[in-house]
C-alpha atoms as a PDB file:
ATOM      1  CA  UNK A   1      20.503  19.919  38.322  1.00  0.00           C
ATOM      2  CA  UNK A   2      21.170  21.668  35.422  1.00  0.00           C
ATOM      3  CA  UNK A   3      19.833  18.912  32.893  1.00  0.00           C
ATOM      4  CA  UNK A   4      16.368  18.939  35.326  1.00  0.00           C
ATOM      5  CA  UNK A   5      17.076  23.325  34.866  1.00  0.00           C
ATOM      6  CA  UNK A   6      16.879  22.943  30.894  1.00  0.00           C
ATOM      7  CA  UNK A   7      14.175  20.503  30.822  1.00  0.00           C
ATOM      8  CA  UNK A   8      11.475  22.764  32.717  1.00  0.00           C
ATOM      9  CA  UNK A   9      12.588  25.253  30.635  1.00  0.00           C
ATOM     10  CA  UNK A  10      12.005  23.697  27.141  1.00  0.00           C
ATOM     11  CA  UNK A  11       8.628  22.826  28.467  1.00  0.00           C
ATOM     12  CA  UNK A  12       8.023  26.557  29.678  1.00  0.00           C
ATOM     13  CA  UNK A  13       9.033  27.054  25.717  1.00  0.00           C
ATOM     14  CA  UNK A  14       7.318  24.729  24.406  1.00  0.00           C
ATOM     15  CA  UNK A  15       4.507  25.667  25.823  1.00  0.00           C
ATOM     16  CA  UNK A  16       4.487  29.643  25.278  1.00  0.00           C
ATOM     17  CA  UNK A  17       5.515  28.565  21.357  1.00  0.00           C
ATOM     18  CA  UNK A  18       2.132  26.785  20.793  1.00  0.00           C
ATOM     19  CA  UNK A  19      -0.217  29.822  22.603  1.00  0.00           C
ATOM     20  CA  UNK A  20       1.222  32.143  19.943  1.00  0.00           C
ATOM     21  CA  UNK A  21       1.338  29.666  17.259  1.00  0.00           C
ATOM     22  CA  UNK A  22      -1.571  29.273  14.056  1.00  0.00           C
ATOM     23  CA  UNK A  23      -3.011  26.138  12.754  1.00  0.00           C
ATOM     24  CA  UNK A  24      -2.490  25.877   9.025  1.00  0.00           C
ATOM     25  CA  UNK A  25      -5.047  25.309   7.322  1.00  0.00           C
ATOM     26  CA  UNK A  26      -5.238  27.244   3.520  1.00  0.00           C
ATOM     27  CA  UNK A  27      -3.038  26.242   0.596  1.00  0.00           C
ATOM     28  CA  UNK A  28      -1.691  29.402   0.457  1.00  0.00           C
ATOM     29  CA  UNK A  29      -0.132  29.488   4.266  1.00  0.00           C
ATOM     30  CA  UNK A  30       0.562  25.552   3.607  1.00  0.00           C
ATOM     31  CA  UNK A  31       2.674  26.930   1.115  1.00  0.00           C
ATOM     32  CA  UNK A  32       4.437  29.957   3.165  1.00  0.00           C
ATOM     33  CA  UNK A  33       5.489  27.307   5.763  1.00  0.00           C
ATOM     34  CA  UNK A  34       6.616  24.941   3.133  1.00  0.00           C
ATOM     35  CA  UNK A  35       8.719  27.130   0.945  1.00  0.00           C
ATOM     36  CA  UNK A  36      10.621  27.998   4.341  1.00  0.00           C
ATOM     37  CA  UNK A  37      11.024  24.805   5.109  1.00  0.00           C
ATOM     38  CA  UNK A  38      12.833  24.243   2.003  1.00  0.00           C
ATOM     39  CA  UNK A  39      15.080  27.310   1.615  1.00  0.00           C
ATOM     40  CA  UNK A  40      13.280  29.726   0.496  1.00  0.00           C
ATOM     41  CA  UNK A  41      12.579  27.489  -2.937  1.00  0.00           C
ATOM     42  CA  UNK A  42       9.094  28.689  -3.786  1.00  0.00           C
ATOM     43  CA  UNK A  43       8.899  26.023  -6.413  1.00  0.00           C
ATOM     44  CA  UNK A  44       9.173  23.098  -3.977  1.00  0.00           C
ATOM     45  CA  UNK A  45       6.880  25.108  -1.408  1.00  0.00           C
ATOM     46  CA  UNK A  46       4.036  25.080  -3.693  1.00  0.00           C
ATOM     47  CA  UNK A  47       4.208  21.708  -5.286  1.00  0.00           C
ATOM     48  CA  UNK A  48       4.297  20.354  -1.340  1.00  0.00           C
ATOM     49  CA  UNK A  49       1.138  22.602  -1.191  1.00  0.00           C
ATOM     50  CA  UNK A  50      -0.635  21.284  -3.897  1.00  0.00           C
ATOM     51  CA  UNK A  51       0.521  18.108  -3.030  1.00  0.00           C
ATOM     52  CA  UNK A  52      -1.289  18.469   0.656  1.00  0.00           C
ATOM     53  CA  UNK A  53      -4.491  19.856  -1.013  1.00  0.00           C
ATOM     54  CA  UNK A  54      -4.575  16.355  -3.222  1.00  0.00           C
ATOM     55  CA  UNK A  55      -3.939  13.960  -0.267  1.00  0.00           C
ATOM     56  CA  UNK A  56      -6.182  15.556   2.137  1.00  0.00           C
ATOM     57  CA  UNK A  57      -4.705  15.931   5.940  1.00  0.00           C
ATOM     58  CA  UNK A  58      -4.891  11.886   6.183  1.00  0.00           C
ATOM     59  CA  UNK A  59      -3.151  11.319   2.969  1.00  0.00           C
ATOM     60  CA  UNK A  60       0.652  10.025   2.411  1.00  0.00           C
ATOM     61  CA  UNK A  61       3.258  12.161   0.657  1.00  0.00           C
ATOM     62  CA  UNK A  62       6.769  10.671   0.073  1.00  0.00           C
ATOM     63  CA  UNK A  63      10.139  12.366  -1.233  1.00  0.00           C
ATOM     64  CA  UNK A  64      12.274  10.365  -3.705  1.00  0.00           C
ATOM     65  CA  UNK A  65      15.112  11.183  -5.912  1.00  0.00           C
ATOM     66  CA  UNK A  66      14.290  11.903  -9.431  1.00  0.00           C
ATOM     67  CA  UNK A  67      15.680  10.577 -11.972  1.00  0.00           C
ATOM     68  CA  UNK A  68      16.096  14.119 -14.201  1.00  0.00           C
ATOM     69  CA  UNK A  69      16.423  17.525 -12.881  1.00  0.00           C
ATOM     70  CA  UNK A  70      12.896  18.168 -12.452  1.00  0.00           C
ATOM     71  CA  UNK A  71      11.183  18.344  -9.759  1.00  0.00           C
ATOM     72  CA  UNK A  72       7.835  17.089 -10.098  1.00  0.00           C
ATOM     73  CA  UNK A  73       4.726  16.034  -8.555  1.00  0.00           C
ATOM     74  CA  UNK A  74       2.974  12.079  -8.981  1.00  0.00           C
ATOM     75  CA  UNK A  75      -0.146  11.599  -7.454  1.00  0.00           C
ATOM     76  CA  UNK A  76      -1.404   7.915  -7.510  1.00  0.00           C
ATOM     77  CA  UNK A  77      -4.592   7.664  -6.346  1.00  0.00           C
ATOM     78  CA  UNK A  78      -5.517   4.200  -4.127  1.00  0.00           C
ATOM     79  CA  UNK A  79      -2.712   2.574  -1.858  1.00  0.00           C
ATOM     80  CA  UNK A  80       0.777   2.047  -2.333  1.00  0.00           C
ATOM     81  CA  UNK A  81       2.901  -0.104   0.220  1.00  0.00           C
ATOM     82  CA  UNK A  82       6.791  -1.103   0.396  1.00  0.00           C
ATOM     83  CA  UNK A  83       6.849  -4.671  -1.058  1.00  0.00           C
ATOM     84  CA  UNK A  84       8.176  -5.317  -4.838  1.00  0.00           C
ATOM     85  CA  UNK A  85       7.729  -8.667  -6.781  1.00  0.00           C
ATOM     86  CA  UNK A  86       8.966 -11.727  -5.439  1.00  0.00           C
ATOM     87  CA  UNK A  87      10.174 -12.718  -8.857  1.00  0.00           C
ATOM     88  CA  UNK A  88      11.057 -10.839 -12.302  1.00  0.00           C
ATOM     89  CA  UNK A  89       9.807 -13.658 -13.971  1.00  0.00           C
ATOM     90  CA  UNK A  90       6.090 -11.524 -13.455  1.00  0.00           C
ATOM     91  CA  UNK A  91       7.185  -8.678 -15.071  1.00  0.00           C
ATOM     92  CA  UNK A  92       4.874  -7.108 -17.740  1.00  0.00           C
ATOM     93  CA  UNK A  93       6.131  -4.210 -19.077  1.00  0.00           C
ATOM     94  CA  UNK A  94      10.034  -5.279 -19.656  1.00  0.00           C
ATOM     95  CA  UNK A  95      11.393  -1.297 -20.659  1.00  0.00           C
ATOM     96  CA  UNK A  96       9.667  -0.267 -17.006  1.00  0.00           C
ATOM     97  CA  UNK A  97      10.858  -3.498 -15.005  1.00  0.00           C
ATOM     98  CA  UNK A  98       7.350  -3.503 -14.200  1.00  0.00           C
ATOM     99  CA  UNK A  99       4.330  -5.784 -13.738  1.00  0.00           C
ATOM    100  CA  UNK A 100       0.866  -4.522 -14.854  1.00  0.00           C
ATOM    101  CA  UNK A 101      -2.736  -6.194 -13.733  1.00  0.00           C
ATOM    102  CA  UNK A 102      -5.825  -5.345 -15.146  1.00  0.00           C
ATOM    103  CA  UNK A 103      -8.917  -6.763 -13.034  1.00  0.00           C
ATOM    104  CA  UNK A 104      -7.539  -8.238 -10.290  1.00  0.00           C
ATOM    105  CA  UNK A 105      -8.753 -11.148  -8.452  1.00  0.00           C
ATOM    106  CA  UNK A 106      -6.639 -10.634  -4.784  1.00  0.00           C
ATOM    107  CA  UNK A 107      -5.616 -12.874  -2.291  1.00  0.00           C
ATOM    108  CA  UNK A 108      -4.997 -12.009   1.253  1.00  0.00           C
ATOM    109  CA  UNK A 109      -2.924 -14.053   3.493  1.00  0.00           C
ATOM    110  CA  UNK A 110      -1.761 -14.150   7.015  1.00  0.00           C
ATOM    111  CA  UNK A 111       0.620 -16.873   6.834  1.00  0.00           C
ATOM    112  CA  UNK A 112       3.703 -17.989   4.469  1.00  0.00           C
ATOM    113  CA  UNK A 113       2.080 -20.446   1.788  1.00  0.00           C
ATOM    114  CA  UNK A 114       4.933 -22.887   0.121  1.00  0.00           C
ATOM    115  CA  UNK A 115       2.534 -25.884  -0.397  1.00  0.00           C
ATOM    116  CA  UNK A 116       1.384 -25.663  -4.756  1.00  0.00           C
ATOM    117  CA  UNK A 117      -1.761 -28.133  -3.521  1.00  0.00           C
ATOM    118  CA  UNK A 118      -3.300 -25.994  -1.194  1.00  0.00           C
ATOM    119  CA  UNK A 119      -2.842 -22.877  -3.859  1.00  0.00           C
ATOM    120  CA  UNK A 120      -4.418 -24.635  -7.402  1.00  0.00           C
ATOM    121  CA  UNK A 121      -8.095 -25.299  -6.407  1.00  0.00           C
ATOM    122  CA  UNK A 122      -8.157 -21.320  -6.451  1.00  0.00           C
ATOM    123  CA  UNK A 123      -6.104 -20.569  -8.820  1.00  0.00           C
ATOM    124  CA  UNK A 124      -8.504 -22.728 -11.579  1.00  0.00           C
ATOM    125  CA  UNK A 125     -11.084 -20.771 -10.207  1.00  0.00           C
ATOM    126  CA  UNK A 126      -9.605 -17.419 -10.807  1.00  0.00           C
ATOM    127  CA  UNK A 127      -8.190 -18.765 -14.718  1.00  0.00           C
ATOM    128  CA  UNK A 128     -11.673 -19.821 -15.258  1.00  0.00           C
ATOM    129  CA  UNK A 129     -13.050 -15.911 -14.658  1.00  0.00           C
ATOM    130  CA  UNK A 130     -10.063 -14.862 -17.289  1.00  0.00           C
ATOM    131  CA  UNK A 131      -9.041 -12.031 -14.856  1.00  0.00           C
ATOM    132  CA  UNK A 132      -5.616 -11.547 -13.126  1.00  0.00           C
ATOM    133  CA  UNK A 133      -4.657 -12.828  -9.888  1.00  0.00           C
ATOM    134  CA  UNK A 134      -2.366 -11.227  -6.929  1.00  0.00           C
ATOM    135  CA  UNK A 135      -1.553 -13.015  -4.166  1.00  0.00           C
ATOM    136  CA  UNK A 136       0.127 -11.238  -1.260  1.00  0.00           C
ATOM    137  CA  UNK A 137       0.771 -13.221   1.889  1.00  0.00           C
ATOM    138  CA  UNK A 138       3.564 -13.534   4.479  1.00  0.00           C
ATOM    139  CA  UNK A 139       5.606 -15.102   2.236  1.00  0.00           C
ATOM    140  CA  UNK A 140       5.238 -16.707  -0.858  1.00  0.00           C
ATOM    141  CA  UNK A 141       7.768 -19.417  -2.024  1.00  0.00           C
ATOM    142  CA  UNK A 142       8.838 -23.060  -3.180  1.00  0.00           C
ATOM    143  CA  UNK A 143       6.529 -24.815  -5.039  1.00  0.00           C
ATOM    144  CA  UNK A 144       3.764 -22.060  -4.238  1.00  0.00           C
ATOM    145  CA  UNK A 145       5.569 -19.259  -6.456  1.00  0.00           C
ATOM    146  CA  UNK A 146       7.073 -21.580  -8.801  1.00  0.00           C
ATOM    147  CA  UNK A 147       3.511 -22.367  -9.740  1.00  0.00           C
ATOM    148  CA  UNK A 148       2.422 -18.706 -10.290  1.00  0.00           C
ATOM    149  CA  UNK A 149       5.376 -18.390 -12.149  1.00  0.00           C
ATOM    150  CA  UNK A 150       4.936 -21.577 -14.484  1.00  0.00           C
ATOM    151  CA  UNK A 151       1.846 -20.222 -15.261  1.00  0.00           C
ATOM    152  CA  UNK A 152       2.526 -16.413 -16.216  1.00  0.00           C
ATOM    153  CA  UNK A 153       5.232 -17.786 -18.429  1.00  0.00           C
ATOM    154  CA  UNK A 154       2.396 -19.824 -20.069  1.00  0.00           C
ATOM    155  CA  UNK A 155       0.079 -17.604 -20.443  1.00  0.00           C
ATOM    156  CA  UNK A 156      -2.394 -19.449 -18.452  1.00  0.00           C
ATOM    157  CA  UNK A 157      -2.779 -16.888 -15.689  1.00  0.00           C
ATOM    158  CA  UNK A 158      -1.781 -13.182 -15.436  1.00  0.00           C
ATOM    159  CA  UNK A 159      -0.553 -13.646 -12.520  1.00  0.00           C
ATOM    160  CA  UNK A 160       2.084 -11.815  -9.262  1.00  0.00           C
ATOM    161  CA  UNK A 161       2.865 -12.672  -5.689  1.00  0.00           C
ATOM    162  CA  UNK A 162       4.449  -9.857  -3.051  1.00  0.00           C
ATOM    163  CA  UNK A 163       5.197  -9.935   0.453  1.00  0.00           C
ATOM    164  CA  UNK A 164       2.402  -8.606   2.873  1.00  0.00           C
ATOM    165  CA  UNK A 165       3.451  -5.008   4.193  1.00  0.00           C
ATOM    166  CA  UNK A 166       4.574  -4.362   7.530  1.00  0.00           C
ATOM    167  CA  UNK A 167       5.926  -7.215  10.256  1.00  0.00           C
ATOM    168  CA  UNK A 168       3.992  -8.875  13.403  1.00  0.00           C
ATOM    169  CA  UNK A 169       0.671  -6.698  14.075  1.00  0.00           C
ATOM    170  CA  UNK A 170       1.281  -3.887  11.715  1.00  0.00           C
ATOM    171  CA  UNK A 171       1.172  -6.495   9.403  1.00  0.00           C
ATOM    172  CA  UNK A 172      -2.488  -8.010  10.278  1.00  0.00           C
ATOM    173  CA  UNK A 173      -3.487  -4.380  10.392  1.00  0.00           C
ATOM    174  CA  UNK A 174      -2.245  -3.608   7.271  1.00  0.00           C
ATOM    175  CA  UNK A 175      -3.744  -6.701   5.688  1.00  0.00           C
ATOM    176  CA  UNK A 176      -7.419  -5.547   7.197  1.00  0.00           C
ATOM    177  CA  UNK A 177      -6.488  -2.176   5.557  1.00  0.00           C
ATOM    178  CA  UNK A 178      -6.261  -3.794   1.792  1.00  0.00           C
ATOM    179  CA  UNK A 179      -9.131  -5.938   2.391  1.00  0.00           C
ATOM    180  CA  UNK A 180     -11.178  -3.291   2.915  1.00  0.00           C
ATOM    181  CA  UNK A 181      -9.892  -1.089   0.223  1.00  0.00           C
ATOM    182  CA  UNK A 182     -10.333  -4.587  -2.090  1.00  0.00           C
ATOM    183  CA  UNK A 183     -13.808  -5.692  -0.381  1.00  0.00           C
ATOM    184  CA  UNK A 184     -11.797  -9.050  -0.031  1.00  0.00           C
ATOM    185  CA  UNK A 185     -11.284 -11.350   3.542  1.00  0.00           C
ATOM    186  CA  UNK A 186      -8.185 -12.224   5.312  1.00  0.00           C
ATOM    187  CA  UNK A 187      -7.496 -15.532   5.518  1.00  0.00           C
ATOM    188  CA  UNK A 188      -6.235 -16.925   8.520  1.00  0.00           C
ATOM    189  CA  UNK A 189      -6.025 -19.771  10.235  1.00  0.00           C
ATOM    190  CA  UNK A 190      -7.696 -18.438  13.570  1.00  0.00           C
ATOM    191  CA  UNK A 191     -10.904 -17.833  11.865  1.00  0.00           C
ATOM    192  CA  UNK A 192     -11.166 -21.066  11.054  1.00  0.00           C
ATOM    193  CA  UNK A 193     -10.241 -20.627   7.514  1.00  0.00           C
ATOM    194  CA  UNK A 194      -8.222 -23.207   5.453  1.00  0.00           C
ATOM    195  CA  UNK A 195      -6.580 -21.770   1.751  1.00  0.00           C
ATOM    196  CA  UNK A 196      -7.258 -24.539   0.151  1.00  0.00           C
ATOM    197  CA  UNK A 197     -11.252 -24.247   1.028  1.00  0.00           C
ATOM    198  CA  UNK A 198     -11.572 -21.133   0.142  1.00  0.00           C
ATOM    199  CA  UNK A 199     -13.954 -19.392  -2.411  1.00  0.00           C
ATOM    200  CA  UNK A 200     -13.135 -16.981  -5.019  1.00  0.00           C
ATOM    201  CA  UNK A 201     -15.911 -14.602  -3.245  1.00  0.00           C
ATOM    202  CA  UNK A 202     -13.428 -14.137  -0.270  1.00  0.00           C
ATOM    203  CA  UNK A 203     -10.659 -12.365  -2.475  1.00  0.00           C
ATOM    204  CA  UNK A 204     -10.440  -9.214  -3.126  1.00  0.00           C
ATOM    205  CA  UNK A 205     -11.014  -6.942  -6.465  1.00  0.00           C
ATOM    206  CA  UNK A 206      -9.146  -4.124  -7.882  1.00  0.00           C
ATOM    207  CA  UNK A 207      -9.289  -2.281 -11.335  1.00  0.00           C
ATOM    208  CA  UNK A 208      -5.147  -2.146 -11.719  1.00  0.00           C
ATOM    209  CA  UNK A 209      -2.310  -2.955  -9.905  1.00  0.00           C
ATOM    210  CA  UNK A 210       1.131  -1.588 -10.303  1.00  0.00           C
ATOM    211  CA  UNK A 211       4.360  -3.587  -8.684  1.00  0.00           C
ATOM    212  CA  UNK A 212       7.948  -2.714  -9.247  1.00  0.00           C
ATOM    213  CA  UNK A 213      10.787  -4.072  -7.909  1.00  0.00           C
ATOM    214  CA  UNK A 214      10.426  -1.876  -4.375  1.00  0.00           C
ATOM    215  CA  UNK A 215       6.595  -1.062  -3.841  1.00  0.00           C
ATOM    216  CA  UNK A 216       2.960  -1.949  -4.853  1.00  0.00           C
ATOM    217  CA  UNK A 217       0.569   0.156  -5.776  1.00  0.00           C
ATOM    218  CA  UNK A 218      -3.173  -0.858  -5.905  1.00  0.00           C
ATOM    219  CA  UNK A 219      -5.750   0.937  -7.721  1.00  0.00           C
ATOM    220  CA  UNK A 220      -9.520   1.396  -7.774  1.00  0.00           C
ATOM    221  CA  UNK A 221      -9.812  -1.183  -4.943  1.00  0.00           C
ATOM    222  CA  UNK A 222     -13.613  -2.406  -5.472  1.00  0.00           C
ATOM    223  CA  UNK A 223     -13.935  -2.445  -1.520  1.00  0.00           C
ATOM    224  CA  UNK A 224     -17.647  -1.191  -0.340  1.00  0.00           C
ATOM    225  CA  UNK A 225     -17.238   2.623   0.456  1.00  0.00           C
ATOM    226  CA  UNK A 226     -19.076   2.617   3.626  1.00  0.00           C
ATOM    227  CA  UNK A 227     -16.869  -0.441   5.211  1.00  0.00           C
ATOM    228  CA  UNK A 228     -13.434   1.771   3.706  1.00  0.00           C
ATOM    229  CA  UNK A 229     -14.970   5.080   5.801  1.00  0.00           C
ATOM    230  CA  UNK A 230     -15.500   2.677   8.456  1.00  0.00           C
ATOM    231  CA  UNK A 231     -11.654   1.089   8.601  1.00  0.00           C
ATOM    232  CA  UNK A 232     -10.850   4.806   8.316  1.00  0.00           C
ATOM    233  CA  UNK A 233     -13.094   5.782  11.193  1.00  0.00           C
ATOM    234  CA  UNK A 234     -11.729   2.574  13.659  1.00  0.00           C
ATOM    235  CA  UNK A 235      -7.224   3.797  12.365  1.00  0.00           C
ATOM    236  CA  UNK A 236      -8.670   7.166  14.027  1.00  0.00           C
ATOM    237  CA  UNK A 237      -9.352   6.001  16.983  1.00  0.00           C
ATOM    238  CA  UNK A 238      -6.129   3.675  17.512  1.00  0.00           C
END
């Protein structure tokens, strides 16, 4: 009875709390609510404003520990998901421990791909273009990343692999997400569609791409603008 008691009246709360409560909307009340929020700091309260005013009420904003004393705002501008390289050996920028791409050819993958002779028909294609390659599928390993790897250290292909983001449908969802962004195709096996068959105009293109060892970060995805607002439109509605 008295667990039923306090449960009417957090709704009766709950309830009388939102009539006298205001939507924030201004960067200014944004960052009232926000320097409360974190003691009374007015410095943190107006970078999370400006930070909110950047993203946009859809965008993503993350806290990390800094590395200095600062506290300081990074805004990267495309999409950034959890998964690092799968091996150092792609690593560009050694003082960084990072690996930087530069016109990106990108493959999207539903499945784990461990087989090197289903890989290398596309992989010529892409050397032959001279731009960079990403592939990012289940999983990438045995032969399959030993190959990539073979050929960064040989200059043949700038070339990573990652892990695709998320786990079961959150995974095929985010997969859709960065084809769209990338103007690129999933390839899966329920459409029909074999890796080793497919064409270079199925991947998809970006102007940079940024990996360390913990999260990827894609940039200027070359994805058509009215099929992104579209993806954007259909996440609304889930």
């Amino acid at each position: 009875h008295l667990r039923k008691g306090m449960e009417k009246a957090v709704k009766v709360v709950v309830a009388e709390i939102k009539k006298t409560s205001k939507m924030v909307k201004d960067k200014k009340s944004i960052g009232q609510v926000a320097t409360v929020a974190a003691s009374n700091d007015p410095a943190v309260g107006d970078l999370i404003a400006d930070a909110m005013e950047k993203v946009g009420e859809n965008g993503v904003i993350t806290i990390e520990e800094g590395k200095t004393a600062e506290t300081t705002l990074e805004m990267v501008e495309g999409m950034q998901f959890d998964r690092g390289y799968l091996s150092p050996y792609f690593i560009t920028n050694p003082d960084k421990m990072e690996v930087n791409l530069e016109d990106v050819h990108i493959l999207l993958h539903d499945k784990k791909i461990s087989n090197m002779k289903d890989l290398l028909p596309l992989l010529e294609k892409v050397a032959n273009t001279g731009n960079s390659f990403l592939l990012i599928g289940e999983d990438v390993e045995g032969e399959a990343l030993a190959t990539l790897v073979v050929n960064k250290i040989r200059g043949t292909l700038k070339c990573a692999a990652v892990k695709a983001p998320g786990f079961g449908d959150r995974r095929k969802d985010m997969l859709e997400d960065i084809a769209a962004l990338t103007g690129g195709m999933v390839i899966a096996e329920e459409r029909g569609m074999k890796l080793e068959n497919v064409d270079i105009s199925r991947l998809g293109k970006a102007k940079r791409i940024k990996i360390d060892n913990e999260n990827t970060t894609i940039i200027e995805g070359q994805g058509d603008p009215k099929e992104i607002e579209a993806r954007i439109a259909q996440i609304k509605l889930q």
